[in-house]
C-alpha atoms as a PDB file:
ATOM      1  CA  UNK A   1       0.000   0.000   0.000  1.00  0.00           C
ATOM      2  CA  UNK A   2       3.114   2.174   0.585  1.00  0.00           C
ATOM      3  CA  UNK A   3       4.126   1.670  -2.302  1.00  0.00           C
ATOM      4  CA  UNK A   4       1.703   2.247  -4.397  1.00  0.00           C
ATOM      5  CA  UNK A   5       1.605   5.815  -2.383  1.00  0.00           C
ATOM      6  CA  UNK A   6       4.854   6.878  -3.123  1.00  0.00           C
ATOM      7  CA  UNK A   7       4.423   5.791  -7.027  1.00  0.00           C
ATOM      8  CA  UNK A   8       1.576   7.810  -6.827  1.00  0.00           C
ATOM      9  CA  UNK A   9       2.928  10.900  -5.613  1.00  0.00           C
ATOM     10  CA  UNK A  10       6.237   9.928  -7.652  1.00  0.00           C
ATOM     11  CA  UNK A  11       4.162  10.786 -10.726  1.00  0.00           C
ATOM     12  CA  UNK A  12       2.104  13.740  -9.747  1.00  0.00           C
ATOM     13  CA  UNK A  13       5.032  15.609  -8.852  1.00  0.00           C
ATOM     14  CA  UNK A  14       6.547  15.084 -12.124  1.00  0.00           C
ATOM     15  CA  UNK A  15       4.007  15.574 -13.680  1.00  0.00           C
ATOM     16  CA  UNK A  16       3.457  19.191 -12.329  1.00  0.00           C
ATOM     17  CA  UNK A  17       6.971  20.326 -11.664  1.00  0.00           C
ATOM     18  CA  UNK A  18       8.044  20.219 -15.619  1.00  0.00           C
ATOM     19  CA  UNK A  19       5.187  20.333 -17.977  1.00  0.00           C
ATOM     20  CA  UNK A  20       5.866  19.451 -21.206  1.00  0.00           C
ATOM     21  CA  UNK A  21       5.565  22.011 -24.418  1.00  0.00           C
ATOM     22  CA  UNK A  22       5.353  20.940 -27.691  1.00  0.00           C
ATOM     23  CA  UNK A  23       7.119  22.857 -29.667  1.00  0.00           C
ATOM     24  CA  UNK A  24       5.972  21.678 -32.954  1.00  0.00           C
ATOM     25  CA  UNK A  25       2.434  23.618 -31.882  1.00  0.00           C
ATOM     26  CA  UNK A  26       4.009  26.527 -31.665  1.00  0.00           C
ATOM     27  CA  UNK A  27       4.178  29.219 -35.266  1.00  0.00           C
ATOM     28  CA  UNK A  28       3.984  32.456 -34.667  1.00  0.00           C
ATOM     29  CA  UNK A  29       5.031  34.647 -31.184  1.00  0.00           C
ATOM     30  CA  UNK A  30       3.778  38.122 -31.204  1.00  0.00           C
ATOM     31  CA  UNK A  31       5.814  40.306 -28.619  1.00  0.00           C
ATOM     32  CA  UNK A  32       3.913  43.172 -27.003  1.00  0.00           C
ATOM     33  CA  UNK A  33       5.798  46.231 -25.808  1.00  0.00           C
ATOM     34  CA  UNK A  34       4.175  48.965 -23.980  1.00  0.00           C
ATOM     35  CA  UNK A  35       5.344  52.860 -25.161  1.00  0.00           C
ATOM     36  CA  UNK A  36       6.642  53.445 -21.588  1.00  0.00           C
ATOM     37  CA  UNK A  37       8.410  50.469 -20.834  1.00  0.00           C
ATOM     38  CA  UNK A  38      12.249  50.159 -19.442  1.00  0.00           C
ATOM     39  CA  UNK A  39      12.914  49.072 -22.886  1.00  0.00           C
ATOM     40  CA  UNK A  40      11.870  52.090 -25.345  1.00  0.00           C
ATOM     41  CA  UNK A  41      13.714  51.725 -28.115  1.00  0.00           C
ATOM     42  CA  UNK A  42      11.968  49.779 -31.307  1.00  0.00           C
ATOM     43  CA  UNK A  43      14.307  49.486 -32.891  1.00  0.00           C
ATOM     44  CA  UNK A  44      16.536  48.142 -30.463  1.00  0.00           C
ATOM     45  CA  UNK A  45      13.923  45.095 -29.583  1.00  0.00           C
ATOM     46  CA  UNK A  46      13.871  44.555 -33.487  1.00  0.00           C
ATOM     47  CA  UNK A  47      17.332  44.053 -33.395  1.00  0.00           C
ATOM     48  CA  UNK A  48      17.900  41.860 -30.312  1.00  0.00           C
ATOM     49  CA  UNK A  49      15.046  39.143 -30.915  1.00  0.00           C
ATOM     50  CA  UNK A  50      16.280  39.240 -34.898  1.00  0.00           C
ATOM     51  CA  UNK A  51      19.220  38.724 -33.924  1.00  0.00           C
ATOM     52  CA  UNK A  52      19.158  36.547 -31.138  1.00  0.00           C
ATOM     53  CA  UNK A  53      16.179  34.608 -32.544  1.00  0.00           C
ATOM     54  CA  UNK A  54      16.231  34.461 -36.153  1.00  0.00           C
ATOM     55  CA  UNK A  55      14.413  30.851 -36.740  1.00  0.00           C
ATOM     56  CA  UNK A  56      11.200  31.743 -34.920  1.00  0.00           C
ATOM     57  CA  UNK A  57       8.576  34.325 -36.900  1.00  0.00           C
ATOM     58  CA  UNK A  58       7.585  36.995 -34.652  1.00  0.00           C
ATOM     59  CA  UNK A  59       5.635  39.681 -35.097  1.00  0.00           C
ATOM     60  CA  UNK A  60       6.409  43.192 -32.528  1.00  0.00           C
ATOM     61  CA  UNK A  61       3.772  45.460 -31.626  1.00  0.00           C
ATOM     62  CA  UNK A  62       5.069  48.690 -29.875  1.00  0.00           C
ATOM     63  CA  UNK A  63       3.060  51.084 -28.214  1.00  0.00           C
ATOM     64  CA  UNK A  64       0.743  48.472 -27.035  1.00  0.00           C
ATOM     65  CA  UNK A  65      -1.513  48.315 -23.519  1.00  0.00           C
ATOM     66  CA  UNK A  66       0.366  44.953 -22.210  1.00  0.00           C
ATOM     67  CA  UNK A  67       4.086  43.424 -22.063  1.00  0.00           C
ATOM     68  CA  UNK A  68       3.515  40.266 -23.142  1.00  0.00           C
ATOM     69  CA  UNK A  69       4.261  36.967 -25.835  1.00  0.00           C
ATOM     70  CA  UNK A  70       1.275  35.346 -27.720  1.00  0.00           C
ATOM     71  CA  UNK A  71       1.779  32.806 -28.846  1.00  0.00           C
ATOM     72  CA  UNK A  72      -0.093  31.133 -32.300  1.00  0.00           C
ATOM     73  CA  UNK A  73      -0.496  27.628 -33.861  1.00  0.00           C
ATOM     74  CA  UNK A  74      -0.252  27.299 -37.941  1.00  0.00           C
ATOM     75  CA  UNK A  75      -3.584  28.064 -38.435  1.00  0.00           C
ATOM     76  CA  UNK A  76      -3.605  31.583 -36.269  1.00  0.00           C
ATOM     77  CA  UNK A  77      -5.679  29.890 -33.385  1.00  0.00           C
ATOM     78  CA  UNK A  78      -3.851  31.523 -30.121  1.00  0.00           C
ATOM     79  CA  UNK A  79      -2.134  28.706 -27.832  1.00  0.00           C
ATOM     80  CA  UNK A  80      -1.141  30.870 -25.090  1.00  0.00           C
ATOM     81  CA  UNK A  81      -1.066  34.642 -23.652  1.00  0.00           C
ATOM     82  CA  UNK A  82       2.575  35.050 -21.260  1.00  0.00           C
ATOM     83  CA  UNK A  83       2.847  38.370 -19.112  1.00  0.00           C
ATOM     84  CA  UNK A  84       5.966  39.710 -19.033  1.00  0.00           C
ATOM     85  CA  UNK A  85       5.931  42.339 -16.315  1.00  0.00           C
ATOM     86  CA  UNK A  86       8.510  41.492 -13.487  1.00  0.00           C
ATOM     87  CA  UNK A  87      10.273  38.587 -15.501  1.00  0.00           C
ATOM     88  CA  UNK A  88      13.915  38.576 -15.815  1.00  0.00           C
ATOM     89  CA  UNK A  89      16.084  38.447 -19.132  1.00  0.00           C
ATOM     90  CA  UNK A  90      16.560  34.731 -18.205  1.00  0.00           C
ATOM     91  CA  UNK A  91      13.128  33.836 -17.369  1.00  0.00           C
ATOM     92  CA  UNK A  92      11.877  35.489 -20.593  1.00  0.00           C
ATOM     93  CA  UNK A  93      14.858  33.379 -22.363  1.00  0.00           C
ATOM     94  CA  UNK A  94      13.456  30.023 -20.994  1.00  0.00           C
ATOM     95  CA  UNK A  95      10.266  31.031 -22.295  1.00  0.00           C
ATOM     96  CA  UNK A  96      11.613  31.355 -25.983  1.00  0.00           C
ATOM     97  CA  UNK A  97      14.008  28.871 -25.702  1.00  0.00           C
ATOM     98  CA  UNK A  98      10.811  26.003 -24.306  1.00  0.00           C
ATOM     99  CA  UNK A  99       8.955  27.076 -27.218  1.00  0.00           C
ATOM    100  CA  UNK A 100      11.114  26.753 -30.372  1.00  0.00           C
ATOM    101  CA  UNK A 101      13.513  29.369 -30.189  1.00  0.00           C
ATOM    102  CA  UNK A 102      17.820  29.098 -29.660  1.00  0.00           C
ATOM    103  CA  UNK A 103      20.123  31.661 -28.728  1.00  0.00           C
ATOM    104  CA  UNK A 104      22.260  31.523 -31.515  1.00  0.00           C
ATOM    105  CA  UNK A 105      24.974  33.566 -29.959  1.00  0.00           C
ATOM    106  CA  UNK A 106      24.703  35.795 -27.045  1.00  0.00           C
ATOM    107  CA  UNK A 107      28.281  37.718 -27.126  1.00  0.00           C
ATOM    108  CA  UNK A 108      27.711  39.800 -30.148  1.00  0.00           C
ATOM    109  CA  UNK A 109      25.170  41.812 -27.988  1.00  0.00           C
ATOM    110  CA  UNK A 110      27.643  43.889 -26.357  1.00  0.00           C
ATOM    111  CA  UNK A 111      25.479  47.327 -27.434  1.00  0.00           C
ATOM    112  CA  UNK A 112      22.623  45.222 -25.239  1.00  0.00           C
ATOM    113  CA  UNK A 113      24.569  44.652 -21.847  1.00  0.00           C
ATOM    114  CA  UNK A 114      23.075  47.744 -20.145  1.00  0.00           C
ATOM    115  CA  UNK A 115      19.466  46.740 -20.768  1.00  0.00           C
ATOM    116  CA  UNK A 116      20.003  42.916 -21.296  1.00  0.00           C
ATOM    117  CA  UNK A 117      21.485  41.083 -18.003  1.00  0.00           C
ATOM    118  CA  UNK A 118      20.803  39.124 -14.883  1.00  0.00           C
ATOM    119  CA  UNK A 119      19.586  42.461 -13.283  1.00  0.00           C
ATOM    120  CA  UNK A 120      17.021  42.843 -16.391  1.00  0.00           C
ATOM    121  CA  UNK A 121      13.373  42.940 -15.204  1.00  0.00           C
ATOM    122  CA  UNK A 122      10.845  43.985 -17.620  1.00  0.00           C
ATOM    123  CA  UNK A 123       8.369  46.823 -15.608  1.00  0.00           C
ATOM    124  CA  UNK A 124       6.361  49.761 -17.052  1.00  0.00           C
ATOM    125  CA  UNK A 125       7.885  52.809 -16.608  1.00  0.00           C
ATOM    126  CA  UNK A 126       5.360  55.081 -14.689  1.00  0.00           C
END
């Protein structure tokens, strides 16, 4: 009976602590910026997720009322809606990174360091 209790839990706390994505799901990521965000520059966001992600199509949409990924199948149907307030650069990473994208090479962002490291947190700017 013990057993079987500690098989039981065994699997429901796997089971919760890394759920699986499916990356071949996942087609398009639109990335939502806010106008007054810590990260202001649009061009500057073009240029680090082109960069940093080129594989993964990804639409950016500035001056928007949320921080935030959506995420769409190949059909357009939306999969999944991720806040991004409060999340650091490596928590955001993971997020890319579980759904499809790679970081192809993170040295040649050396213009990026000041707004791109562990300190990063994405907030509004009030």
């Amino acid at each position: 009976m013990s057993l079987l209790f500690i098989v039981i839990c065994i699997i429901v706390v796997s089971g919760n602590d890394n759920q699986k994505i499916d990356r071949n799901q996942y087609f398009v990521c639109e990335f939502h910026t806010p106008r007054k965000c810590q990260i202001e520059n649009e061009e500057g966001i073009k240029a680090f997720l082109k960069s940093e992600f080129p594989n993964y199509p990804m639409l950016i949409h500035t001056n928007s009322d949320r921080a935030a990924f959506v995420f769409y199948n190949i059909i357009g149907q939306k999969i999944e809606e991720i806040s991004l307030l409060g999340l650091k650069q490596s928590q955001i990473e993971n997020i890319l990174e579980k759904r499809g994208f790679y970081n192809e090479n993170p040295s040649q962002f050396k213009k990026f360091e000041e707004l791109f490291n562990d300190e990063f947190v994405m907030n509004l700017i009030k």
